[in-house]
Protein backbone atom coordinates (compact mmCIF):
# COMPACT_ATOMS: atom_id res chain seq x y z
CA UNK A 1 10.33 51.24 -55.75
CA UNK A 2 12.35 48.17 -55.66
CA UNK A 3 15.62 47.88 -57.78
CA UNK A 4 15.69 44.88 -60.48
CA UNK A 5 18.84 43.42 -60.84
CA UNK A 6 19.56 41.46 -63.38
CA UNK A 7 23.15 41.25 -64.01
CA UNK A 8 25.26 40.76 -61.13
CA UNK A 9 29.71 41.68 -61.11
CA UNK A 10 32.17 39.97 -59.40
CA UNK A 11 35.61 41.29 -57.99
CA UNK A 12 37.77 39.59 -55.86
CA UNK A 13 40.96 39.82 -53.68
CA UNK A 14 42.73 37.46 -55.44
CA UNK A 15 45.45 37.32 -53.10
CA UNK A 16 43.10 36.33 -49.77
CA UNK A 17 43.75 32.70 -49.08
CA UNK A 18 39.74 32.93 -48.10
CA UNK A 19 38.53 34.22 -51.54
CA UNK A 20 38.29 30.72 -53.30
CA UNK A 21 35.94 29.76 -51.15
CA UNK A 22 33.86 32.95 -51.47
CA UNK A 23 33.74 33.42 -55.13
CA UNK A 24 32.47 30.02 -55.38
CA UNK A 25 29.44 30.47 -52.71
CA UNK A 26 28.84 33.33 -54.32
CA UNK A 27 28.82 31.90 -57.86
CA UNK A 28 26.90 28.46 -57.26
CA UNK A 29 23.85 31.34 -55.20
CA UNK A 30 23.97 33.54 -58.04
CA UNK A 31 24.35 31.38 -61.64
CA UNK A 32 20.53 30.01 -61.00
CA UNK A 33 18.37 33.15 -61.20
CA UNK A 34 21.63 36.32 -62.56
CA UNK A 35 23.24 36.62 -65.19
CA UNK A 36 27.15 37.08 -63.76
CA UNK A 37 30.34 38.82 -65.00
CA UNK A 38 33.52 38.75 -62.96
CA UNK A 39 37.11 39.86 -63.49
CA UNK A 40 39.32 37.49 -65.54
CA UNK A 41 41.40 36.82 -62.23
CA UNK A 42 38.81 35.87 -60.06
CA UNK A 43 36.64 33.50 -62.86
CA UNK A 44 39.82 31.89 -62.29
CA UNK A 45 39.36 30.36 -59.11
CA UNK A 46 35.69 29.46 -59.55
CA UNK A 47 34.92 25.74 -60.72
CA UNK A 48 33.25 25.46 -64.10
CA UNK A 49 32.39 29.45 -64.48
CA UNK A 50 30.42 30.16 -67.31
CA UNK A 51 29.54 33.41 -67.31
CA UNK A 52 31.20 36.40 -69.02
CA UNK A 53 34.07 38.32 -67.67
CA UNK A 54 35.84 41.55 -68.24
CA UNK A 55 39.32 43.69 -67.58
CA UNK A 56 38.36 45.57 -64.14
CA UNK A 57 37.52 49.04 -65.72
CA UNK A 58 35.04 47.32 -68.16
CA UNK A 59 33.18 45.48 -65.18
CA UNK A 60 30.79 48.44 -63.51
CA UNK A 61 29.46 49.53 -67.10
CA UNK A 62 27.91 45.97 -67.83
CA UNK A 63 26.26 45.02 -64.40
CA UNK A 64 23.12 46.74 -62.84
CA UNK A 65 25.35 45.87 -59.61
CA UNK A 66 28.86 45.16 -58.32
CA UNK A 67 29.47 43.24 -55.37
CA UNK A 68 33.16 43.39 -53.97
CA UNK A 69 34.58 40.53 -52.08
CA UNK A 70 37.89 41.65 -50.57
CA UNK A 71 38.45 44.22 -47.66
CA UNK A 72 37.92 48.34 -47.96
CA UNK A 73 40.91 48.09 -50.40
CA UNK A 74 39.06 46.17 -52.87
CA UNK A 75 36.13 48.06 -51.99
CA UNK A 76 38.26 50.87 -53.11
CA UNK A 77 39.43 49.53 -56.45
CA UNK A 78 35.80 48.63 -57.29
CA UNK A 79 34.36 52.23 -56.01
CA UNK A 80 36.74 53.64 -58.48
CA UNK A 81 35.15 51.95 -62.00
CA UNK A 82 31.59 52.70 -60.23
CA UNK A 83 31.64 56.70 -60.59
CA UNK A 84 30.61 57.28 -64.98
CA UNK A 85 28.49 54.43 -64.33
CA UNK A 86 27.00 55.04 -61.37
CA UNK A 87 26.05 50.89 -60.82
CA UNK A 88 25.68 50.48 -56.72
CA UNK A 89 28.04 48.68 -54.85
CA UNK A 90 28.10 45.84 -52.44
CA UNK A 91 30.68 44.73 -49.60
CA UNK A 92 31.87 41.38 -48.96
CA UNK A 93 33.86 41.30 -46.05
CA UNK A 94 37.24 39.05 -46.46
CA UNK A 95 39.77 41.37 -44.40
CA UNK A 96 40.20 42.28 -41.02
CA UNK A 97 38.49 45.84 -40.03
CA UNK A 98 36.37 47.00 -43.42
CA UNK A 99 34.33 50.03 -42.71
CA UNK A 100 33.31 49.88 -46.23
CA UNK A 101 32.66 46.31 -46.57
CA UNK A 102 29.70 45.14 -43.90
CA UNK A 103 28.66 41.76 -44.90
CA UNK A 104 30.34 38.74 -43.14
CA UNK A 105 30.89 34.87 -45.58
CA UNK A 106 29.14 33.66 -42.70
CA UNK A 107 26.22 36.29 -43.21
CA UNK A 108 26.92 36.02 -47.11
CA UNK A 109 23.80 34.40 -48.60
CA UNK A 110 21.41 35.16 -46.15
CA UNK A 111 21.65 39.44 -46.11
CA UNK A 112 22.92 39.34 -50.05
CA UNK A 113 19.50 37.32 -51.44
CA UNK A 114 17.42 40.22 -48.85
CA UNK A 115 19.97 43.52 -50.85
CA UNK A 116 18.82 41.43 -54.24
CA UNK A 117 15.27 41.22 -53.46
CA UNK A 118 15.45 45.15 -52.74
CA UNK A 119 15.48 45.07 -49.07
CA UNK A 120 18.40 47.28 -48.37
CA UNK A 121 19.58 50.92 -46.82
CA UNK A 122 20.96 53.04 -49.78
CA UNK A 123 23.82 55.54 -49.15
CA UNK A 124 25.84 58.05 -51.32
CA UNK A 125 29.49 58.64 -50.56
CA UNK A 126 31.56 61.46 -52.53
CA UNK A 127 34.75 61.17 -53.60
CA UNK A 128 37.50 64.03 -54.17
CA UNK A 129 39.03 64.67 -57.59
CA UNK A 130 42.81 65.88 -57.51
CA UNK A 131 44.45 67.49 -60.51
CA UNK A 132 48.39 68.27 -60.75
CA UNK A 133 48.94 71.17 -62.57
CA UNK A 134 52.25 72.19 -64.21
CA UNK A 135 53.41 74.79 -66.23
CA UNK A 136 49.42 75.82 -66.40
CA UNK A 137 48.66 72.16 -67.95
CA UNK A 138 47.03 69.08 -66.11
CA UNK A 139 49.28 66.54 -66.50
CA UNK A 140 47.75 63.85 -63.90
CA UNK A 141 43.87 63.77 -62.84
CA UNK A 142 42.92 61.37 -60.34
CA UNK A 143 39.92 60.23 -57.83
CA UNK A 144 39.88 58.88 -54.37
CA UNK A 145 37.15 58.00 -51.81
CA UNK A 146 39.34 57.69 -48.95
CA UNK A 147 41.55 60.47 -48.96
CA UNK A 148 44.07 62.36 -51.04
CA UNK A 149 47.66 62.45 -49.47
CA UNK A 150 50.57 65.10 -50.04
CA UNK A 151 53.70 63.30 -48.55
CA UNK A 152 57.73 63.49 -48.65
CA UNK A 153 58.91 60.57 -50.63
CA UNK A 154 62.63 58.64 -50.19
CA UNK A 155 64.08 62.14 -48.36
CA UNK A 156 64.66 62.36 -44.25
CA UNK A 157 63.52 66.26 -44.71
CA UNK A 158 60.16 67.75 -43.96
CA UNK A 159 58.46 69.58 -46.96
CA UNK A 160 56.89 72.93 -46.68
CA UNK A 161 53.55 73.61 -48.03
CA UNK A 162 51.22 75.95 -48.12
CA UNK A 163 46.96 75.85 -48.34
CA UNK A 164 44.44 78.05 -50.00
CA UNK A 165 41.13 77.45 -49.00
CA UNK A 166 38.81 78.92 -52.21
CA UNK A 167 41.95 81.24 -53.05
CA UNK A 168 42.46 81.76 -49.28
CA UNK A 169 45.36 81.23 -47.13
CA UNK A 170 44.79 78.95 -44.23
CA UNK A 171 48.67 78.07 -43.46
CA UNK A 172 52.22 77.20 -44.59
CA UNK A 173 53.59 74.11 -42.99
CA UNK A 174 56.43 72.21 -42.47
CA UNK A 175 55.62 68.46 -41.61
CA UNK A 176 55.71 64.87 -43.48
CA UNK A 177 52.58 65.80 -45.13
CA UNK A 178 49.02 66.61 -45.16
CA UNK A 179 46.05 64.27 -45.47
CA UNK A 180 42.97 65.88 -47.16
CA UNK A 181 40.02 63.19 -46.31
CA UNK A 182 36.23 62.79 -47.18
CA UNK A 183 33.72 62.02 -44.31
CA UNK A 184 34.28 58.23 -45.91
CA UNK A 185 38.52 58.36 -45.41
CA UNK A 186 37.81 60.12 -41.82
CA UNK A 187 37.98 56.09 -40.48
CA UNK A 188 41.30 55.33 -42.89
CA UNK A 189 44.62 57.00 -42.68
CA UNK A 190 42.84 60.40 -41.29
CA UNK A 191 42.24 58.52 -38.10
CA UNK A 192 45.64 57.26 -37.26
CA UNK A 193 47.23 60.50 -37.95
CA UNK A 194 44.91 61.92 -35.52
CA UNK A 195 41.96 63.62 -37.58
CA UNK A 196 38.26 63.34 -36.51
CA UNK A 197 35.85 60.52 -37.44
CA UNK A 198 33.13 62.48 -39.75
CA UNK A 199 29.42 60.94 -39.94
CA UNK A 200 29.37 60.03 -43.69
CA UNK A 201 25.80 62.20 -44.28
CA UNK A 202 28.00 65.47 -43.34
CA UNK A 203 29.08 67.58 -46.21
CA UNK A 204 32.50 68.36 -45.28
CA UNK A 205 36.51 67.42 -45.93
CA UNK A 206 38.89 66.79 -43.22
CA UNK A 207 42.76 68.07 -43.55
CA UNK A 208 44.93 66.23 -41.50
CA UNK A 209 48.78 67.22 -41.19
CA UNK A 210 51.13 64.61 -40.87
CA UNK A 211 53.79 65.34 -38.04
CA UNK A 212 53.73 68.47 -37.94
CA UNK A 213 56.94 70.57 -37.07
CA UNK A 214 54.91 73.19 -35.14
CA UNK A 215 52.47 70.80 -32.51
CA UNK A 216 49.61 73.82 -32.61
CA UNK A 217 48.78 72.88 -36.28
CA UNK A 218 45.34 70.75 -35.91
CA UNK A 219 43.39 69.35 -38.13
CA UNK A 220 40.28 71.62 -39.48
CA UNK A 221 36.87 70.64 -40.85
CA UNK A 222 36.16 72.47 -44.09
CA UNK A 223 32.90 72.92 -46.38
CA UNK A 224 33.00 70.25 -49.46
CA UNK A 225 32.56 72.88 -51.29
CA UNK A 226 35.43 73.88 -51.20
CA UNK A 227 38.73 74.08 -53.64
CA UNK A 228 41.78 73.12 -52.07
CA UNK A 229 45.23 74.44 -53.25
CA UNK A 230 48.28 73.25 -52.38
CA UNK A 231 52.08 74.10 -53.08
CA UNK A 232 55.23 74.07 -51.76
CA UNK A 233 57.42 76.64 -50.66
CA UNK A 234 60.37 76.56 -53.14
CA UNK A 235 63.41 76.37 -50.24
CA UNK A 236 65.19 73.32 -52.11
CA UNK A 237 64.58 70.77 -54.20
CA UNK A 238 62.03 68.08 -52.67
CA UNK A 239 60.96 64.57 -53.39
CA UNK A 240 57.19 64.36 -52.70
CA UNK A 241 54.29 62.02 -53.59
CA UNK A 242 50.55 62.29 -54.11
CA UNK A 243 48.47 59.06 -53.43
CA UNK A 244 44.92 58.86 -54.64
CA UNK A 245 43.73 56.10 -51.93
CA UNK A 246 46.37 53.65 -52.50
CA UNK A 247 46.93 54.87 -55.56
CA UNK A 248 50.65 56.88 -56.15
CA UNK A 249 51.32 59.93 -58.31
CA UNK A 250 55.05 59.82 -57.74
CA UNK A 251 58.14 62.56 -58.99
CA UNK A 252 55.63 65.80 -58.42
CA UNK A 253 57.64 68.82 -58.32
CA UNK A 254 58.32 72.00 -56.28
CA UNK A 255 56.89 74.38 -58.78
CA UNK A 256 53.70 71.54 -59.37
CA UNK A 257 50.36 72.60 -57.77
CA UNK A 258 47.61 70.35 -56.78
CA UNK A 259 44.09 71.26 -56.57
CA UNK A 260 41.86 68.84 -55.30
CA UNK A 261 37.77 69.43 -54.94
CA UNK A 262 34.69 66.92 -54.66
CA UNK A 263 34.04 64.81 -57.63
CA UNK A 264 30.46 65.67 -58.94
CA UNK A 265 29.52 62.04 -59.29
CA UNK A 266 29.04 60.19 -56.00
CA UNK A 267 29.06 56.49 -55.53
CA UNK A 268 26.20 54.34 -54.23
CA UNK A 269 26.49 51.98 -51.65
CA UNK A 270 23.79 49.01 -50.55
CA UNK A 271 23.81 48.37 -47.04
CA UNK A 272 21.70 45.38 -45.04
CA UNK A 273 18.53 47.13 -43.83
CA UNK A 274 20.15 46.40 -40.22
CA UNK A 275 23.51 48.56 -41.23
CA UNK A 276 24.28 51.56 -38.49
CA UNK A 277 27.14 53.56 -38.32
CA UNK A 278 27.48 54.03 -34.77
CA UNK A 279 27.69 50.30 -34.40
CA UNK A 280 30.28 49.88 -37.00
CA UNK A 281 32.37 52.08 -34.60
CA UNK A 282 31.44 49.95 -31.35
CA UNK A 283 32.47 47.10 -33.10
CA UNK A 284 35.47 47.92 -35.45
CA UNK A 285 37.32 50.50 -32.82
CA UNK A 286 35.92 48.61 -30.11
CA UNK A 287 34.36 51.46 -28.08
CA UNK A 288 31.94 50.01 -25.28
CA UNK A 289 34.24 47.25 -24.09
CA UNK A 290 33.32 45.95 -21.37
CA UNK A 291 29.12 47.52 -21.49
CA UNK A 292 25.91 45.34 -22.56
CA UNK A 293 23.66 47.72 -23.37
């Protein structure tokens, strides 16, 4: 059964020299037939808006859908408002890779009026909810769809940690960090530090060390089921950092644990009917150089 959308939100990389130009396309396609709310920094830069607009947390509650004009990082910031809400999502493509993002400006009005009129591949991503626990207390609960990074912050030392998997050890480690990644973040940081690209339909989480001092600690697929643990081995006292996506939990300390599982609420993306993952990779890792096929 066809969606009906009726109320259509805006959010923009304000800071692309290309997003002017956007926003307004968008805007002067739109305004005729949707009713249109946008963030206060992007109405902005659109001639004679009328429509509403909201704070960026306020946005995903009041539209039936969200499209995000930007890169993956602004696909990112606009995932994050989507999850109590659960309004689907739409990627504009402003930046320069943007697994996340698949429509083209030059693509813009023709494959957004065919998602509108309900012609469009649906998908469900999951994203990971971390919690830093101190004393026995939560002090700092956070989401990311990417990937959830444990890192050494402004010191030129490794940090030790150590893993439970469901209350089981899997390893102590001394590196730069580790990188704990849904099948979504398995194309983000998880790939340059080495980790496996993960078909998004799989139900699994991807940790990643990050220079590891001992070169036989891999990377290892888990369940996303699973509960992850982590702490550090009290040796001295470390600087570290969490980062939720791009998102930073700085000062955690040695005796701090972090748990991290899957978020119960997924988000929904919209996808061109012609979307395929296999030829995002061709084209954005540029696999099959070379080959017509």
């Amino acid at each position: 059964m066809p969606h009906t959308f009726k109320t259509v939100g805006i959010l923009g990389k304000h800071s692309d020299p290309k997003i002017k130009g956007a926003l307004n396309t968008l805007y002067q396609y739109l305004s005729p037939n949707y009713a249109i709310i946008i963030d206060v920094e992007s109405a902005a830069l659109i001639a004679d808006f009328t429509g509403k607009t909201y704070k960026l947390n306020g946005l995903a509650a009041h539209c039936d859908v969200l499209i995000a004009v930007g890169g993956d990082g602004t696909f990112l910031t606009a995932a994050r408002t989507t999850t109590q809400s659960q309004t689907p999502i739409i990627g504009i493509n402003l930046g320069r890779l943007g697994f996340l993002v698949d429509i083209y400006p030059d693509e813009l009005i023709d494959k957004l009026h065919a998602i509108l009129q309900g012609k469009f591949r649906e998908e469900k991503r999951y994203l990971l909810r971390t919690k830093i626990i101190r004393d026995h207390c939560i002090i700092h609960e956070e989401t990311a769809v990417n990937e959830v990074v444990v890192h050494r912050w402004v010191t030129p030392s490794m940090i030790e940690l150590k893993t439970c998997i469901d209350g089981v050890h899997l390893n102590t480690q001394r590196s730069d960090g580790l990188i704990i990644s849904t099948p979504t973040g398995s194309t983000a940081y998880s790939l340059s530090a080495g980790g496996p690209i993960v078909h998004p339909s799989l139900n699994a989480l991807v940790l990643v060390p990050l220079n590891p001092h001992t070169l036989s600690n891999r990377p290892i697929v888990v369940n996303d089921s699973a509960e992850i643990e982590i702490s550090f081995i009290k040796t001295e006292e470390i600087k570290a950092q969490v980062t939720c996506d791009h998102l930073a939990i700085p000062d955690v300390l040695i005796s701090d644990t972090i748990i991290i599982k899957k978020d119960p609420h997924p988000i929904t993306i919209l996808h061109p009917e012609s979307h395929d993952f296999y030829h995002c990779l061709r084209s954005k890792l540029n696999w099959s150089s070379g080959y017509h096929i």
